[in-house]
N, C-alpha and C. Protein backbone atom coordinates (compact mmCIF):
# COMPACT_ATOMS: atom_id res chain seq x y z
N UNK A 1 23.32 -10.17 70.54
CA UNK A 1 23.43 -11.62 70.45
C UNK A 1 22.89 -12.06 69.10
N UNK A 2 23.32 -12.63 68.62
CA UNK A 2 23.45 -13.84 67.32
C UNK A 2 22.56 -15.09 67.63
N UNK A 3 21.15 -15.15 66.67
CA UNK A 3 21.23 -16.67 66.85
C UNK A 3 21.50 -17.56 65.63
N UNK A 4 22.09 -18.68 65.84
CA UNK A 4 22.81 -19.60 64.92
C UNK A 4 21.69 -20.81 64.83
N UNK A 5 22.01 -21.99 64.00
CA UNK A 5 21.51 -22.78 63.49
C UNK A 5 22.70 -23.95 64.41
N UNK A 6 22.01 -25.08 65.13
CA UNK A 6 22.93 -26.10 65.81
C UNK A 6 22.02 -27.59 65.76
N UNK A 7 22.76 -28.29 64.53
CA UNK A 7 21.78 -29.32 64.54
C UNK A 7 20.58 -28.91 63.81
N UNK A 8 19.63 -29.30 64.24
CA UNK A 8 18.12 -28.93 63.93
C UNK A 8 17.58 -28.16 64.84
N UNK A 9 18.35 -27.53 65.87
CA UNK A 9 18.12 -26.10 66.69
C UNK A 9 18.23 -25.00 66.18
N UNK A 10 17.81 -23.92 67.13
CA UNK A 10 18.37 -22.73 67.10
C UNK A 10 19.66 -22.41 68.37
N UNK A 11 20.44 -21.81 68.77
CA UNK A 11 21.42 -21.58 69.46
C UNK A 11 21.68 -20.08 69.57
N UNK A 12 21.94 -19.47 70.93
CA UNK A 12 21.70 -18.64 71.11
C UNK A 12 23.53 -18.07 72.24
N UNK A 13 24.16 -17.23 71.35
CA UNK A 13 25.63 -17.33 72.20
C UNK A 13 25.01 -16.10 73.52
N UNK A 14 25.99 -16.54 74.44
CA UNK A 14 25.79 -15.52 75.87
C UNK A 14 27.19 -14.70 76.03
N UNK A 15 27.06 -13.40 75.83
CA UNK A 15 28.13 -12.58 75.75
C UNK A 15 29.04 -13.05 77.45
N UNK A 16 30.17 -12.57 77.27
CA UNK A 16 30.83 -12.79 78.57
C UNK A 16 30.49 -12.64 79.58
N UNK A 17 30.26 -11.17 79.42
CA UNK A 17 29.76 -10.74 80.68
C UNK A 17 27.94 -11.23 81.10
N UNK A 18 27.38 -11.60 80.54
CA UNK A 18 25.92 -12.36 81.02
C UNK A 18 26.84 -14.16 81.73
N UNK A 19 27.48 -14.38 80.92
CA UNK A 19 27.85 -15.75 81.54
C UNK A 19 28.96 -15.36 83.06
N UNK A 20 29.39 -14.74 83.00
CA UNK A 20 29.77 -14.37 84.50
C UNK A 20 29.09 -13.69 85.73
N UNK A 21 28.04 -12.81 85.08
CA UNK A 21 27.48 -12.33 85.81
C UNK A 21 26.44 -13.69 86.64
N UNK A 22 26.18 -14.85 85.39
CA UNK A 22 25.42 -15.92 86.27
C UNK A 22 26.32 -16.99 86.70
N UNK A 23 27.85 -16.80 86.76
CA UNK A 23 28.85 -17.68 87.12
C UNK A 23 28.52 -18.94 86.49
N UNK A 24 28.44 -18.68 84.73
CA UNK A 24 27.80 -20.03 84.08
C UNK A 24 29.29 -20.72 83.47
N UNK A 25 29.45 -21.63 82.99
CA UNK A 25 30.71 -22.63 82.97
C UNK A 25 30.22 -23.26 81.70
N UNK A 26 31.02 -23.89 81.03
CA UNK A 26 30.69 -24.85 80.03
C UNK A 26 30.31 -25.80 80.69
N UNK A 27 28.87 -26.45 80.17
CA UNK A 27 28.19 -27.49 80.67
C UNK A 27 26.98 -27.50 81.66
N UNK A 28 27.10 -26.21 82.00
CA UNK A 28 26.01 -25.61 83.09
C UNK A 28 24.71 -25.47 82.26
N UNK A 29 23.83 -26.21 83.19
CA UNK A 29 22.05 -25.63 82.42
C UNK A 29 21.65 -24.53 82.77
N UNK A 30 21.06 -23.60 81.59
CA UNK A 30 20.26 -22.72 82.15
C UNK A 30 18.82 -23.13 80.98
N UNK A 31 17.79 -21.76 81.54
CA UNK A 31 16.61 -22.05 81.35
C UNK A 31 16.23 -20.53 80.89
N UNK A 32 15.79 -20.07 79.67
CA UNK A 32 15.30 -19.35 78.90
C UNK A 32 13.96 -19.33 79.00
N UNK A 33 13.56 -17.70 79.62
CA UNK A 33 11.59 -17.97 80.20
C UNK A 33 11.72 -16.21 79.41
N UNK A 34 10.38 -16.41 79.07
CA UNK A 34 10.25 -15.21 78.25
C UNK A 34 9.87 -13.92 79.20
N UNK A 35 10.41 -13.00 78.86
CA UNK A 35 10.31 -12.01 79.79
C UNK A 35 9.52 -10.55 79.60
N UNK A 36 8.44 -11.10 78.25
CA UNK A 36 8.36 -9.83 77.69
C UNK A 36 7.68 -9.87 76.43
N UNK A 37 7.36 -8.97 75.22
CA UNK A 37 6.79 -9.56 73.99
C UNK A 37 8.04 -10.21 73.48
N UNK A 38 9.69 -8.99 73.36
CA UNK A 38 10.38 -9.45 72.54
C UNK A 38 11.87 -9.61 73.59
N UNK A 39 11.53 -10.33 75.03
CA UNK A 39 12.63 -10.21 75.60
C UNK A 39 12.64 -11.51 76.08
N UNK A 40 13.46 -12.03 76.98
CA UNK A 40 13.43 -13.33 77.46
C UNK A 40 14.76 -12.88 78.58
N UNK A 41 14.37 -13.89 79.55
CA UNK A 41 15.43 -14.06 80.68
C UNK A 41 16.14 -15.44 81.13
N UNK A 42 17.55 -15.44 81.62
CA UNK A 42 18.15 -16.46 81.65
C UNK A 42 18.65 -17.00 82.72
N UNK A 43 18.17 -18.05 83.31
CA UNK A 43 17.94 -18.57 84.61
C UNK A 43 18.67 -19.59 84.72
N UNK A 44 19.86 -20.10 85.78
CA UNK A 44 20.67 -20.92 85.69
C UNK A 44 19.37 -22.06 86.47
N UNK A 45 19.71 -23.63 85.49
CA UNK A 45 18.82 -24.37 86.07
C UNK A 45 19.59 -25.14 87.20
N UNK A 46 19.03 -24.99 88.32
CA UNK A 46 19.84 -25.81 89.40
C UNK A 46 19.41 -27.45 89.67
N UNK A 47 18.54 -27.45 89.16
CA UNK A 47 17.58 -28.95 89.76
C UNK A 47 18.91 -30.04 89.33
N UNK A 48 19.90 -30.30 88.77
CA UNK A 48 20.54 -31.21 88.88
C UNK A 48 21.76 -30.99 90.29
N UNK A 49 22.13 -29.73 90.09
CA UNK A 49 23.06 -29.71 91.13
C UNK A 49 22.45 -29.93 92.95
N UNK A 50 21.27 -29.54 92.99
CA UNK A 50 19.95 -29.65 93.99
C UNK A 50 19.82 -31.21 94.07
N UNK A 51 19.97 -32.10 92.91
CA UNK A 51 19.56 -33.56 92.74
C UNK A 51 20.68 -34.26 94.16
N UNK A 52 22.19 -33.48 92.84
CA UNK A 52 23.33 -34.22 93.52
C UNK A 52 23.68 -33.84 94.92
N UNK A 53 23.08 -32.32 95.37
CA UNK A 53 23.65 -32.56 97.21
C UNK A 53 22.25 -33.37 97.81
N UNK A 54 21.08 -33.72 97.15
CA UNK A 54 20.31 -34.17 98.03
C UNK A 54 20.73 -36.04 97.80
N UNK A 55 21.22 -36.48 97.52
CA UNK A 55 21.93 -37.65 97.22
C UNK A 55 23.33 -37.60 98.28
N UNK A 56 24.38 -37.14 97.83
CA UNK A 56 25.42 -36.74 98.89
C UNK A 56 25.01 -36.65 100.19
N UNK A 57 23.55 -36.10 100.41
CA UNK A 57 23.39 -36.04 101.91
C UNK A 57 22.79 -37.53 102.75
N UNK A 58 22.19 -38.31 101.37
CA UNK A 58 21.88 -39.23 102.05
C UNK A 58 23.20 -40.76 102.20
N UNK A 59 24.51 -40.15 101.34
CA UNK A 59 25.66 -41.26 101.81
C UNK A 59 25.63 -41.52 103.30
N UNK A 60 26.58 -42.14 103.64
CA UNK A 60 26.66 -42.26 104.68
C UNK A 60 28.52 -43.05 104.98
N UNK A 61 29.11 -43.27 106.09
CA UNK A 61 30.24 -43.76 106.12
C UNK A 61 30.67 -44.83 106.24
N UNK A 62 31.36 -45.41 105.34
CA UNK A 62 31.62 -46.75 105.25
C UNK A 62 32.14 -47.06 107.01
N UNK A 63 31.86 -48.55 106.99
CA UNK A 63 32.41 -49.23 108.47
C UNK A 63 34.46 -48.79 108.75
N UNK A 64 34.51 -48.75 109.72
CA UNK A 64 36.08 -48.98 109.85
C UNK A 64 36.66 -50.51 109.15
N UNK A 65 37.66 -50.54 108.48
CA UNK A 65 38.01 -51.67 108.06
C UNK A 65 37.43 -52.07 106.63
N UNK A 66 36.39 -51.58 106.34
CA UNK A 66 35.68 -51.92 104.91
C UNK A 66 36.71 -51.85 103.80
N UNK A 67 36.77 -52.95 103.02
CA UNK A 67 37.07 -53.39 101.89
C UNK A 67 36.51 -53.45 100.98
N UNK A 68 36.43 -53.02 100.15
CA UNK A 68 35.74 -53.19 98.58
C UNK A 68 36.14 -54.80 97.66
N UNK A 69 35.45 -55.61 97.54
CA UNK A 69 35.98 -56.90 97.32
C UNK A 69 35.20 -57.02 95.83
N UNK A 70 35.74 -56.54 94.82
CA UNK A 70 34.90 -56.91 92.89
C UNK A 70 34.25 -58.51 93.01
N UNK A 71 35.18 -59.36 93.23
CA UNK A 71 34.83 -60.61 93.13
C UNK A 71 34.06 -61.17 94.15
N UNK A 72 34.11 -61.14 95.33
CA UNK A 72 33.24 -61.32 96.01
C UNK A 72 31.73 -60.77 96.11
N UNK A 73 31.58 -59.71 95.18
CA UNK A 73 30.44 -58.96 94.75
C UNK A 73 29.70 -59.79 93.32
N UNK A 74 30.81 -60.17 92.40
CA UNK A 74 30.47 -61.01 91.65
C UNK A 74 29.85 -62.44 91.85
N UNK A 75 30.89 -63.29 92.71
CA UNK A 75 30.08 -64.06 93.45
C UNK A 75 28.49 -63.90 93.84
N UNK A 76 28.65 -62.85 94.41
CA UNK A 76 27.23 -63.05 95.50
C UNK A 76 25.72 -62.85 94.81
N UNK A 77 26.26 -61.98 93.53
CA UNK A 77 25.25 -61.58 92.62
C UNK A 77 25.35 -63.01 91.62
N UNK A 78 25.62 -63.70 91.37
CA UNK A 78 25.76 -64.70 90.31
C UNK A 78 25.27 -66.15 91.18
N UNK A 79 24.84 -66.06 92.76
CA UNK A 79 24.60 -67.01 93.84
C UNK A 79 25.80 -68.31 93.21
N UNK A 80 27.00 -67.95 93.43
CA UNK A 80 28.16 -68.59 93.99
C UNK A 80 28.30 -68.98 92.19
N UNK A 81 27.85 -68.90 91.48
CA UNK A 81 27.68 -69.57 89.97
C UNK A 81 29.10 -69.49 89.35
N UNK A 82 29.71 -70.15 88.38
CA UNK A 82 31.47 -70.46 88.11
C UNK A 82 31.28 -70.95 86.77
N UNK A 83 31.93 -70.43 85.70
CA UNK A 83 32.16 -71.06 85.09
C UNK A 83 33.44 -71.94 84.84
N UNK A 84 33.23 -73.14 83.98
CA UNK A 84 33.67 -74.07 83.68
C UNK A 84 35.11 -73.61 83.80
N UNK A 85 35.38 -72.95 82.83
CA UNK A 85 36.79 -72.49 82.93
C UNK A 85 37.46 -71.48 83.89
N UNK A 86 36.70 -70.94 84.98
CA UNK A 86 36.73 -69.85 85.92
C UNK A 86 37.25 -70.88 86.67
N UNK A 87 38.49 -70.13 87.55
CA UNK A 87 39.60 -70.48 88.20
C UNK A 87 39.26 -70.01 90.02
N UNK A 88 39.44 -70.90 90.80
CA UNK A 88 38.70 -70.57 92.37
C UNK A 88 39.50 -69.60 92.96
């Protein structure tokens, strides 16, 4: 491995086979922990994907019939407020 100059970083490429072996994707975090005097290991960081199912779990299901209404949301947040030239 090569390290490069990115920005005012350093950058560090992951041969193929290390990025498959951690089923890593463009855009995926991982986390670089040293493993050694002159080694280091590469740890996919999960805490965002961990964020988003613990969020997902707390949705819940809209009512039967629910409508999504923009303006009536606007309304309610603005307490009924209109402008001059705003049309009813």
């Amino acid at each position: 491995m090569k390290v490069a100059r990115w920005g005012n970083s350093l950058a560090v490429r992951l041969p193929r086979e290390v990025a498959e072996e951690l089923s890593l994707k463009e855009g995926d975090e991982i986390e670089l922990r040293p493993a050694g005097e002159h080694s280091f290991e590469v740890v996919r960081d999960r805490r965002r994907e961990e964020a988003m199912e613990r969020i997902r779990a707390l949705s819940r299901p809209l009512p039967p019939g629910f409508r999504f209404d923009r303006e009536e949301l606007y309304d309610t947040a603005r307490g009924g407020f209109r402008f001059e030239n705003e049309e009813e």
